[in-house]
N, C-alpha and C. Protein backbone atom coordinates (compact mmCIF):
# COMPACT_ATOMS: atom_id res chain seq x y z
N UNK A 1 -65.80 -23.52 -1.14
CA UNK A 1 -66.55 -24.14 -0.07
C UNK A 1 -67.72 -24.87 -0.68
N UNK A 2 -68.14 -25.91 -0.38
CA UNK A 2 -69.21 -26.72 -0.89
C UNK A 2 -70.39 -26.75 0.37
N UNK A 3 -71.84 -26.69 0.07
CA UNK A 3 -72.34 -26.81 1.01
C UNK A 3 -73.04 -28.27 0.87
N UNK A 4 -73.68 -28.68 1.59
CA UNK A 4 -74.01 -29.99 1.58
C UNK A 4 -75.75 -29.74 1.95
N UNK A 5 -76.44 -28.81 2.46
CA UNK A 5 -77.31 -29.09 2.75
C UNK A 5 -78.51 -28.01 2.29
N UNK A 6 -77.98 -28.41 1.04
CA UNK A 6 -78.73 -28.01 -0.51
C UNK A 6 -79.86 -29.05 -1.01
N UNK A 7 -80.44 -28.61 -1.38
CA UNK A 7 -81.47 -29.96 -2.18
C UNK A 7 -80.46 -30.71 -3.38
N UNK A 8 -79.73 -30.05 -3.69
CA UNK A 8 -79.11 -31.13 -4.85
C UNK A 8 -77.77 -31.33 -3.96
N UNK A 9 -77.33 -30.85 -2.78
CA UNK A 9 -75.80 -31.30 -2.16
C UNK A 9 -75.36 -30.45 -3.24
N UNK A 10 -74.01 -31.01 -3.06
CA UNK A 10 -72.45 -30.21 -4.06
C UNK A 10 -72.52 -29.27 -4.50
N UNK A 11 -73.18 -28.51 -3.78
CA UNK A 11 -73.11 -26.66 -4.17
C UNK A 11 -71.45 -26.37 -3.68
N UNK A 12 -71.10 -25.64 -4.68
CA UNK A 12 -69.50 -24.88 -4.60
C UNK A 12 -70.26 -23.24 -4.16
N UNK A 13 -69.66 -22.94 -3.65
CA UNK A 13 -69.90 -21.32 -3.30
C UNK A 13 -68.71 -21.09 -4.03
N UNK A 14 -68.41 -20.03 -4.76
CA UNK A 14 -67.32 -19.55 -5.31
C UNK A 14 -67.15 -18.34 -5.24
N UNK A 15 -66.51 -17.48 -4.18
CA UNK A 15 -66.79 -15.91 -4.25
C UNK A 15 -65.85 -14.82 -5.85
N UNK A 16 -64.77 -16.28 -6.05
CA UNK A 16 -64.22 -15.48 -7.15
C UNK A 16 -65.01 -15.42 -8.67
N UNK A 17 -65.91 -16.15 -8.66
CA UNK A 17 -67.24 -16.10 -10.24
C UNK A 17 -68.25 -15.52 -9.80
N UNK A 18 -68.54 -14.84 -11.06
CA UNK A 18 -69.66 -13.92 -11.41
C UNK A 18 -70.45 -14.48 -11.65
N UNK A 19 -70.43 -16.13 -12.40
CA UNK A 19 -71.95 -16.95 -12.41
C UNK A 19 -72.28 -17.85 -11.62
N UNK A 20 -73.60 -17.83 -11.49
CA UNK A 20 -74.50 -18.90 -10.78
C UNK A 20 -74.38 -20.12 -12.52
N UNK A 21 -73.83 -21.31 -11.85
CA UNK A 21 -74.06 -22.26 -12.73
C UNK A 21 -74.56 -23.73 -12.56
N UNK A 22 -75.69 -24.03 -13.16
CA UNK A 22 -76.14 -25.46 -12.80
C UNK A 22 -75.59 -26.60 -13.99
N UNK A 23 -74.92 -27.19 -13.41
CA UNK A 23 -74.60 -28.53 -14.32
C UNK A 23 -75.45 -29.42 -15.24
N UNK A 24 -75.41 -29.52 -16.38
CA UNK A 24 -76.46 -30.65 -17.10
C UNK A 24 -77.24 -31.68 -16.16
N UNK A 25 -75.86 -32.35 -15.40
CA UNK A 25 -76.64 -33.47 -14.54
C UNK A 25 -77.82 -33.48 -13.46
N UNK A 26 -77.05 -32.27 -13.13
CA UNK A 26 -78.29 -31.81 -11.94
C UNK A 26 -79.39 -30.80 -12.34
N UNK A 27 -79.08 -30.58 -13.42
CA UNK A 27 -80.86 -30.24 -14.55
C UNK A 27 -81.08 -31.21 -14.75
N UNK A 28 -80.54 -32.17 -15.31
CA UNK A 28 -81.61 -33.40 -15.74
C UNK A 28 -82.18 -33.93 -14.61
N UNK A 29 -81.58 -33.65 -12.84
CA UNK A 29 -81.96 -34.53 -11.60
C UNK A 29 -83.18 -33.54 -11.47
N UNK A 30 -83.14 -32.57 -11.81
CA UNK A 30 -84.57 -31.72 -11.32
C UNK A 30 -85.68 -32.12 -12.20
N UNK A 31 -85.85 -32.52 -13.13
CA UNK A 31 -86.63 -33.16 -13.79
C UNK A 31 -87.17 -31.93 -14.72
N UNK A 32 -86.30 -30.92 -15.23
CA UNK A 32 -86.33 -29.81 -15.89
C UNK A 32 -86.16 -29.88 -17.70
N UNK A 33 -86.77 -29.57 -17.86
CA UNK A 33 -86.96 -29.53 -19.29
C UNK A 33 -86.13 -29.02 -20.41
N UNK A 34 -85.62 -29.24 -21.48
CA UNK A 34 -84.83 -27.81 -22.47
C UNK A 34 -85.68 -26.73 -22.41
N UNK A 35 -87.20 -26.88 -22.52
CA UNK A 35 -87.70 -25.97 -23.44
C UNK A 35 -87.92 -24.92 -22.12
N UNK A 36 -87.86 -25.28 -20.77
CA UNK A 36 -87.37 -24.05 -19.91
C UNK A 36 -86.00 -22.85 -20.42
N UNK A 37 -85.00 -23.87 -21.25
CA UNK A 37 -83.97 -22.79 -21.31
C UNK A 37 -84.28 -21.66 -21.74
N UNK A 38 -83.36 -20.74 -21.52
CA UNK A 38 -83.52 -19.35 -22.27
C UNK A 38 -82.34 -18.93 -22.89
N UNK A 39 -81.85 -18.57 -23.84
CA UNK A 39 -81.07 -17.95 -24.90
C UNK A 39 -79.85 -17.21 -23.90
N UNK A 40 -78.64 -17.58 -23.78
CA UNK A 40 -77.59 -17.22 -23.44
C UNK A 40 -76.37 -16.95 -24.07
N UNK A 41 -75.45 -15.91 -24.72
CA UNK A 41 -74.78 -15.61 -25.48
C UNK A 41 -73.87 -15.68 -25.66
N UNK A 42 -73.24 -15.49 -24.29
CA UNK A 42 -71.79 -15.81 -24.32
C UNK A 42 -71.12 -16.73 -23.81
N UNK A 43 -69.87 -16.67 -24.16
CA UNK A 43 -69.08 -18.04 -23.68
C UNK A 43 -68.50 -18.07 -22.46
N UNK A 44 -67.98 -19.21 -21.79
CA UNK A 44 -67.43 -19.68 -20.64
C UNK A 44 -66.10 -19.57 -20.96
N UNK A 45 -64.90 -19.55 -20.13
CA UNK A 45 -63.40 -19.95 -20.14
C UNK A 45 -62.92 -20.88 -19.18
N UNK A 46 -62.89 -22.24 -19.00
CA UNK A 46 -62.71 -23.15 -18.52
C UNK A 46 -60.88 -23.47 -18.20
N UNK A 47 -60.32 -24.25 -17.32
CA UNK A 47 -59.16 -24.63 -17.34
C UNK A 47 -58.48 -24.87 -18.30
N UNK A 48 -57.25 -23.63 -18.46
CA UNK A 48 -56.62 -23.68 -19.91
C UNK A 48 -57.07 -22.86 -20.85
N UNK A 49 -57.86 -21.97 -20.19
CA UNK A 49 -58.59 -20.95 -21.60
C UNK A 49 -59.35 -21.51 -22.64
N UNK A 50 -59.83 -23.14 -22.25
CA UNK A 50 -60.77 -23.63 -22.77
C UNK A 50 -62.29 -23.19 -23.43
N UNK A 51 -62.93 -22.65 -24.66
CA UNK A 51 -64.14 -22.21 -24.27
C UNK A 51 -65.27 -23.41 -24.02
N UNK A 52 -66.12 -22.92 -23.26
CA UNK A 52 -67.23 -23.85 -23.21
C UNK A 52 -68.15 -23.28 -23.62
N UNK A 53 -69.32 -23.60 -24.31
CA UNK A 53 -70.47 -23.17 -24.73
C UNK A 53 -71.44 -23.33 -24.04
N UNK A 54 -72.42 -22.66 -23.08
CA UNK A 54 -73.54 -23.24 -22.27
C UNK A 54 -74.87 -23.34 -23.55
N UNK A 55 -75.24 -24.10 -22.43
CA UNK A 55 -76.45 -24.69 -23.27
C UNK A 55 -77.96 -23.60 -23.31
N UNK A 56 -77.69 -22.76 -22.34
CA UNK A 56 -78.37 -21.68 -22.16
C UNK A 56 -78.54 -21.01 -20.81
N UNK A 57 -79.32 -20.74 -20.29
CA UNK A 57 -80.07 -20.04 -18.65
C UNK A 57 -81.15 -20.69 -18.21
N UNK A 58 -81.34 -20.88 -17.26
CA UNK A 58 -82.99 -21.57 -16.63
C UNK A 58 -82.93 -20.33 -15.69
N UNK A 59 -84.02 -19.70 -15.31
CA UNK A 59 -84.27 -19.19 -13.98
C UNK A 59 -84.91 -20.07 -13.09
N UNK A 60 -84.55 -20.05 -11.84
CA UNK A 60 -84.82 -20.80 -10.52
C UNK A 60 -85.07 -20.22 -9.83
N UNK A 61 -86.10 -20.74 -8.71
CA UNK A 61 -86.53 -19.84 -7.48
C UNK A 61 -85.86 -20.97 -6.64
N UNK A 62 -84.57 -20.36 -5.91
CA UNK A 62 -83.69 -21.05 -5.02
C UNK A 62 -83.66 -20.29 -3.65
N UNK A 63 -83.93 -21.18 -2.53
CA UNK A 63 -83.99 -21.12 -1.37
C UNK A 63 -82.80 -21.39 -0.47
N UNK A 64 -82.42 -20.30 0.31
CA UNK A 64 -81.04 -20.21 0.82
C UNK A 64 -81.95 -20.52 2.58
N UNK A 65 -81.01 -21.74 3.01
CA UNK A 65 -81.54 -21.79 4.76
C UNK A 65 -82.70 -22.41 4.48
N UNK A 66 -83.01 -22.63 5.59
CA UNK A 66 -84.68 -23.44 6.35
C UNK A 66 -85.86 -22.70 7.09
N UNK A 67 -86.89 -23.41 7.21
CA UNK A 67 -88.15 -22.33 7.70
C UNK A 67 -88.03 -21.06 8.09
N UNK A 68 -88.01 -20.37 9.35
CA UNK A 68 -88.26 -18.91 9.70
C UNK A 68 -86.98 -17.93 8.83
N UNK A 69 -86.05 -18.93 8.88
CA UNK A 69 -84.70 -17.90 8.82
C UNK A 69 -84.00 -18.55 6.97
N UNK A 70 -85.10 -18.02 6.36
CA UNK A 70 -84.25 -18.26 4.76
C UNK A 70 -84.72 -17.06 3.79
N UNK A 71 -84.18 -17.24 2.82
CA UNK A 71 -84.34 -16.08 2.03
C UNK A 71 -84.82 -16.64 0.57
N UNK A 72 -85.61 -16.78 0.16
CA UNK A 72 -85.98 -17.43 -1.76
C UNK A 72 -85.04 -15.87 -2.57
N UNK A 73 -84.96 -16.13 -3.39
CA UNK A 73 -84.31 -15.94 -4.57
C UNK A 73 -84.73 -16.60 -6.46
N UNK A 74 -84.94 -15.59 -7.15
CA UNK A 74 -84.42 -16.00 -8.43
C UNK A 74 -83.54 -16.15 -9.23
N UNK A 75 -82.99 -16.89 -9.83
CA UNK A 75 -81.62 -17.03 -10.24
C UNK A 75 -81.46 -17.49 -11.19
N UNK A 76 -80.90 -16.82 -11.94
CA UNK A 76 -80.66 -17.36 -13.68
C UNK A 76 -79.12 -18.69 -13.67
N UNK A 77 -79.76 -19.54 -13.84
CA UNK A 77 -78.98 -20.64 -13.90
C UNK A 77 -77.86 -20.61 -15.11
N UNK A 78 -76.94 -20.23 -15.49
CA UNK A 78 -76.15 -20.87 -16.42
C UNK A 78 -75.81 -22.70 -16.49
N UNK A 79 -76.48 -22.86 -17.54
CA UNK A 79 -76.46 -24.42 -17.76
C UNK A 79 -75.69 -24.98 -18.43
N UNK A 80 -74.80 -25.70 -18.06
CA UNK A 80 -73.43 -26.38 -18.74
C UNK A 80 -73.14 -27.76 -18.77
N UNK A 81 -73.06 -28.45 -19.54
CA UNK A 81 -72.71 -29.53 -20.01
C UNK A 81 -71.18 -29.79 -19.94
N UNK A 82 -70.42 -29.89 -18.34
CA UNK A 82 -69.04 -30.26 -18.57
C UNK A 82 -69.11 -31.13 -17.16
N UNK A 83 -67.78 -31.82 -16.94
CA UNK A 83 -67.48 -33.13 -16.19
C UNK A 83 -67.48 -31.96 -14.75
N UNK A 84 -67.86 -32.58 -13.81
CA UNK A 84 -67.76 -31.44 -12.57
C UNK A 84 -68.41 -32.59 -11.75
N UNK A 85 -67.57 -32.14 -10.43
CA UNK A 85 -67.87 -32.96 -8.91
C UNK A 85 -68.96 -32.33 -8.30
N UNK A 86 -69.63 -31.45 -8.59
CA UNK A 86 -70.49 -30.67 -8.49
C UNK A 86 -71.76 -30.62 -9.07
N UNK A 87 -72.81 -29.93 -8.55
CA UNK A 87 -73.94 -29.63 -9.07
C UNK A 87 -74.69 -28.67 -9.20
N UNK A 88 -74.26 -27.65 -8.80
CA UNK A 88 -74.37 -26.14 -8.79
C UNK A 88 -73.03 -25.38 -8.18
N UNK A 89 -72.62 -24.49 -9.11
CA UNK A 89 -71.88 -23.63 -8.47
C UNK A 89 -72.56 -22.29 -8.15
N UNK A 90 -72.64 -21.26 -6.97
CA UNK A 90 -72.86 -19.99 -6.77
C UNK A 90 -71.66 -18.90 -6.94
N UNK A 91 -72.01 -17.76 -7.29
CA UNK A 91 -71.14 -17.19 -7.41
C UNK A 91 -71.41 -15.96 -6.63
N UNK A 92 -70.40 -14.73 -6.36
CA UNK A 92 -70.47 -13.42 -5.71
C UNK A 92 -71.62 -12.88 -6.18
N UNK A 93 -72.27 -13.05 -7.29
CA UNK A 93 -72.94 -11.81 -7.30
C UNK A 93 -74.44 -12.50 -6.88
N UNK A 94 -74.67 -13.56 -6.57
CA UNK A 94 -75.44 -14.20 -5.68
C UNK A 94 -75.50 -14.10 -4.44
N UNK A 95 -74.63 -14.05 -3.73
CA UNK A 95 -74.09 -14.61 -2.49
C UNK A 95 -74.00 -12.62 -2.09
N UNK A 96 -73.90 -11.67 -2.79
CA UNK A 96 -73.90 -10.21 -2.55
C UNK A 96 -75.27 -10.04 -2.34
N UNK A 97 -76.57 -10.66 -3.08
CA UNK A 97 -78.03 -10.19 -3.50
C UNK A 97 -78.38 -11.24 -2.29
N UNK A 98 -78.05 -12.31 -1.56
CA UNK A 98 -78.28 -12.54 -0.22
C UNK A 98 -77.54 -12.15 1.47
N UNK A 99 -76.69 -10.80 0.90
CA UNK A 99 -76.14 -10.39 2.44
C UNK A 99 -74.99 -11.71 2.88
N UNK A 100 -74.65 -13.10 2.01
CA UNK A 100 -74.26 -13.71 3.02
C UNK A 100 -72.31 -13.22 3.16
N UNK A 101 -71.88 -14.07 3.96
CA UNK A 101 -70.57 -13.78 4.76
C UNK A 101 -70.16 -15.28 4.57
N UNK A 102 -69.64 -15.29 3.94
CA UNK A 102 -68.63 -16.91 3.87
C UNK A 102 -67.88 -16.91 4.81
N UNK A 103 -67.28 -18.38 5.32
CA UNK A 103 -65.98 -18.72 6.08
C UNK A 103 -65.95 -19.75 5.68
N UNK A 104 -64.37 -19.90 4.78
CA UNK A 104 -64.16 -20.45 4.69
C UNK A 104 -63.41 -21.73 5.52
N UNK A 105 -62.30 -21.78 6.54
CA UNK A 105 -62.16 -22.56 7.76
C UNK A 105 -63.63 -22.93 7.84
N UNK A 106 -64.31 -22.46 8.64
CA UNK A 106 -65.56 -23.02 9.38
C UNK A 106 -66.48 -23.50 8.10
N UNK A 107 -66.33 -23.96 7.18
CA UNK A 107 -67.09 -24.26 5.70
C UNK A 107 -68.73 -23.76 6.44
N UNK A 108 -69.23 -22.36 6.29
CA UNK A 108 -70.37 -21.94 6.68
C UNK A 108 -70.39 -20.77 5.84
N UNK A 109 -71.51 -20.32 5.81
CA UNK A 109 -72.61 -19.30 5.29
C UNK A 109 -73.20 -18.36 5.87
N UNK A 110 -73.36 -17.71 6.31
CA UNK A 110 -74.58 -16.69 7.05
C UNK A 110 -74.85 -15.66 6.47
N UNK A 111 -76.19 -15.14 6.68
CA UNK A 111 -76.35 -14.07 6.29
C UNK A 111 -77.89 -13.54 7.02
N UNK A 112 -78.54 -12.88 6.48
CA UNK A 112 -79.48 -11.93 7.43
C UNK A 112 -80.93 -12.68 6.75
N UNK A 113 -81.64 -12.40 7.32
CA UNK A 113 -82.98 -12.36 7.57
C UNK A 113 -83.90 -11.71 8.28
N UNK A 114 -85.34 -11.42 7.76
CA UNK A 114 -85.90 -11.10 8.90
C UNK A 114 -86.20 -11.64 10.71
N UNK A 115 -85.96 -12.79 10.26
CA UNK A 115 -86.20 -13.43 11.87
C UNK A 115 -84.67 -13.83 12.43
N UNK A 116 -83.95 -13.45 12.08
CA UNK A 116 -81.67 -13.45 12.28
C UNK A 116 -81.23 -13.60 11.93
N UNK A 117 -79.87 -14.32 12.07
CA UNK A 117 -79.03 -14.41 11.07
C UNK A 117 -79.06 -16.33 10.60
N UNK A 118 -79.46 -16.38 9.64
CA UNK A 118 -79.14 -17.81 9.33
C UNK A 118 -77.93 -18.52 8.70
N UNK A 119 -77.79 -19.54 8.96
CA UNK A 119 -76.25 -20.18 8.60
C UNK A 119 -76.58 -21.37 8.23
N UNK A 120 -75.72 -21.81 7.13
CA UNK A 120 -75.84 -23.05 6.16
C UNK A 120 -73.95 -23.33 6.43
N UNK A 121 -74.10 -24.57 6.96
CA UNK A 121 -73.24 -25.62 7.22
C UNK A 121 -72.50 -26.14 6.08
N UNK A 122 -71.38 -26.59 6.04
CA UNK A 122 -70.93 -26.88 4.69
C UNK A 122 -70.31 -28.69 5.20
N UNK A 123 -70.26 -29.30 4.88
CA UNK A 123 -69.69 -30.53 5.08
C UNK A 123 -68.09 -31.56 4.88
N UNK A 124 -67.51 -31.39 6.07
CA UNK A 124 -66.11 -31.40 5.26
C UNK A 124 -65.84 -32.88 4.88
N UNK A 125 -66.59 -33.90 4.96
CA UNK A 125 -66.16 -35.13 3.83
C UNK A 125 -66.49 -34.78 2.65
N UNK A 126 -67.41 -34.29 2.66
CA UNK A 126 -68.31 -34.07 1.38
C UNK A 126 -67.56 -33.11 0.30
N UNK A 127 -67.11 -32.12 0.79
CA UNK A 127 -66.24 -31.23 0.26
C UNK A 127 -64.98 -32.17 0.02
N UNK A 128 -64.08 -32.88 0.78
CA UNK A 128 -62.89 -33.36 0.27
C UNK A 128 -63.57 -34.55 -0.53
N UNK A 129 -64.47 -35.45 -0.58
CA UNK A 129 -64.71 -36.26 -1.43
C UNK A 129 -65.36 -35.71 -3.03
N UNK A 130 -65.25 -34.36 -3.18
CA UNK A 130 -65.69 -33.40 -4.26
C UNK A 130 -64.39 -33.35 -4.68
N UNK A 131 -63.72 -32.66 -3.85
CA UNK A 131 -62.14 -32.10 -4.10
C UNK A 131 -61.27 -33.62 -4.85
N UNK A 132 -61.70 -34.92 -4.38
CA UNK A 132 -60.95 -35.58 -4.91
C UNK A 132 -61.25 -36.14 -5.87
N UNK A 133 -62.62 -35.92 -6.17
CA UNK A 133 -63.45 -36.11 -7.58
C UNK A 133 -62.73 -35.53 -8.77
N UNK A 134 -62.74 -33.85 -8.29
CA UNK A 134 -62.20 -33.08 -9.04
C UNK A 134 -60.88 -33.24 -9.67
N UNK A 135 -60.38 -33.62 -9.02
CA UNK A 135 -58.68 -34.12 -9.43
C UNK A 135 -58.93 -35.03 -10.14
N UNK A 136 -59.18 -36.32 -10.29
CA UNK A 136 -59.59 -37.53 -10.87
C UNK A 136 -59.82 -37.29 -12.36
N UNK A 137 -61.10 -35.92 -12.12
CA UNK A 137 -61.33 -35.41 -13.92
C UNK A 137 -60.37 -34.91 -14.33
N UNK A 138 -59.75 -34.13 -13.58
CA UNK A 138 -58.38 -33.07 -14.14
C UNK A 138 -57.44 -34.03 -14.67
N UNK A 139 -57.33 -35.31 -13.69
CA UNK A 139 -55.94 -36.43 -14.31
C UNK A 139 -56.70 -36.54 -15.75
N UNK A 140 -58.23 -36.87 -15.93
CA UNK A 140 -58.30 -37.73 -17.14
C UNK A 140 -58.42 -36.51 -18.42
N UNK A 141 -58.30 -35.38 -17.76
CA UNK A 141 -58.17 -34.61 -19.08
C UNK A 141 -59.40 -33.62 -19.40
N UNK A 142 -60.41 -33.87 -18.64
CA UNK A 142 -61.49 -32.94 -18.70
C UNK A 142 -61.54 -31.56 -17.92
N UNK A 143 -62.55 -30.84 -18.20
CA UNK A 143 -62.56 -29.79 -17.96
C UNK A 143 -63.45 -29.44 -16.56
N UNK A 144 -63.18 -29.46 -15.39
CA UNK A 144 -63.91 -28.92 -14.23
C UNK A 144 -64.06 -27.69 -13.59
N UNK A 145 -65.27 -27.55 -12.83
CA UNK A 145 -65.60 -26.71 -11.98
C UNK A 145 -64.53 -25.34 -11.97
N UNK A 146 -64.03 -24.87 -12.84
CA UNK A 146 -63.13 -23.38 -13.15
C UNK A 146 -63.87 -22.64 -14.18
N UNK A 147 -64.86 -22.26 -14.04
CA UNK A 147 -65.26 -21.59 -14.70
C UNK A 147 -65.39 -19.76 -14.95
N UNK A 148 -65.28 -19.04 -15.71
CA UNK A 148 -65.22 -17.40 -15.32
C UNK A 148 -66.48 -17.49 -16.99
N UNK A 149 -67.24 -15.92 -16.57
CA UNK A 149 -67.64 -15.33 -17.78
C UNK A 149 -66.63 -15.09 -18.47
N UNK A 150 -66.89 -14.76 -20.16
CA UNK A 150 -66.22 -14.41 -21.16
C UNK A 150 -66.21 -13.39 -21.46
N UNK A 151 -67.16 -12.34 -21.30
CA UNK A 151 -67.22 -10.80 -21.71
C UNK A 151 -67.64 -9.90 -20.25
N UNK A 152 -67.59 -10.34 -19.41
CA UNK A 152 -67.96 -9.96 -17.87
C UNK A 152 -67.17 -9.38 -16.96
């Protein structure tokens, strides 16, 4: 599911990965630095049992939802340098440390708060114009948005 109404857009929710991962591109759109990174050890397994090497971790204070009804969060970014329709992927063990409830049909989000339950909308052009991104890289041979930990 992709949500769209993210500060960077093209968030993938992914309930089957264990990492939160931010893409090179959309570190460089935050106007984020290397010397934020932090030392990350292990490797990625990409489409095909590909390894990828991240470039390291950023922690982020990321905001799930809008005024009364959101939740901030810190989040160790895995930072990767590969071709992706995307700009952050989330993973379960994110999406567990905010209570939320995916649906997929209804491309939505919810989860709890103190003031109810809030819900983040997902966008379905936006999502199929990702989805057809994604294919496009896959024809030309690169490696997308499939990512799992390596020792995890």
């Amino acid at each position: 599911m992709i949500l769209a109404n993210t500060h960077l857009h093209r968030t993938l929710v992914d309930q089957g990965s264990s990492a939160d991962i931010l893409f090179k591109p959309a570190f460089d759109k935050l106007g984020l630095d290397d010397k934020e990174l932090r030392a990350y050890p292990d490797t990625f397994f990409g489409l095909g049992d590909t390894p990828i090497k991240p470039l390291d971790f950023v922690p982020l204070h990321t905001n799930f939802g809008k005024g009364m009804k959101s939740k901030t969060l810190s989040i160790d970014f895995i930072v990767v340098d590969v071709a992706s329709a995307y700009n952050t992927l989330i993973g379960k063990t994110t999406l567990n440390r905010v209570g939320a409830v995916v649906s997929t049909p209804h491309i939505c989000l919810k989860f709890p708060t103190p003031e109810g339950i809030a819900t983040i909308r997902g966008d379905q052009k936006l999502a199929r114009k990702c989805y057809n991104e994604s294919l496009n890289l896959r024809v030309k041979g690169k490696e997308v948005n499939a990512i799992d930990l390596g020792r995890v």
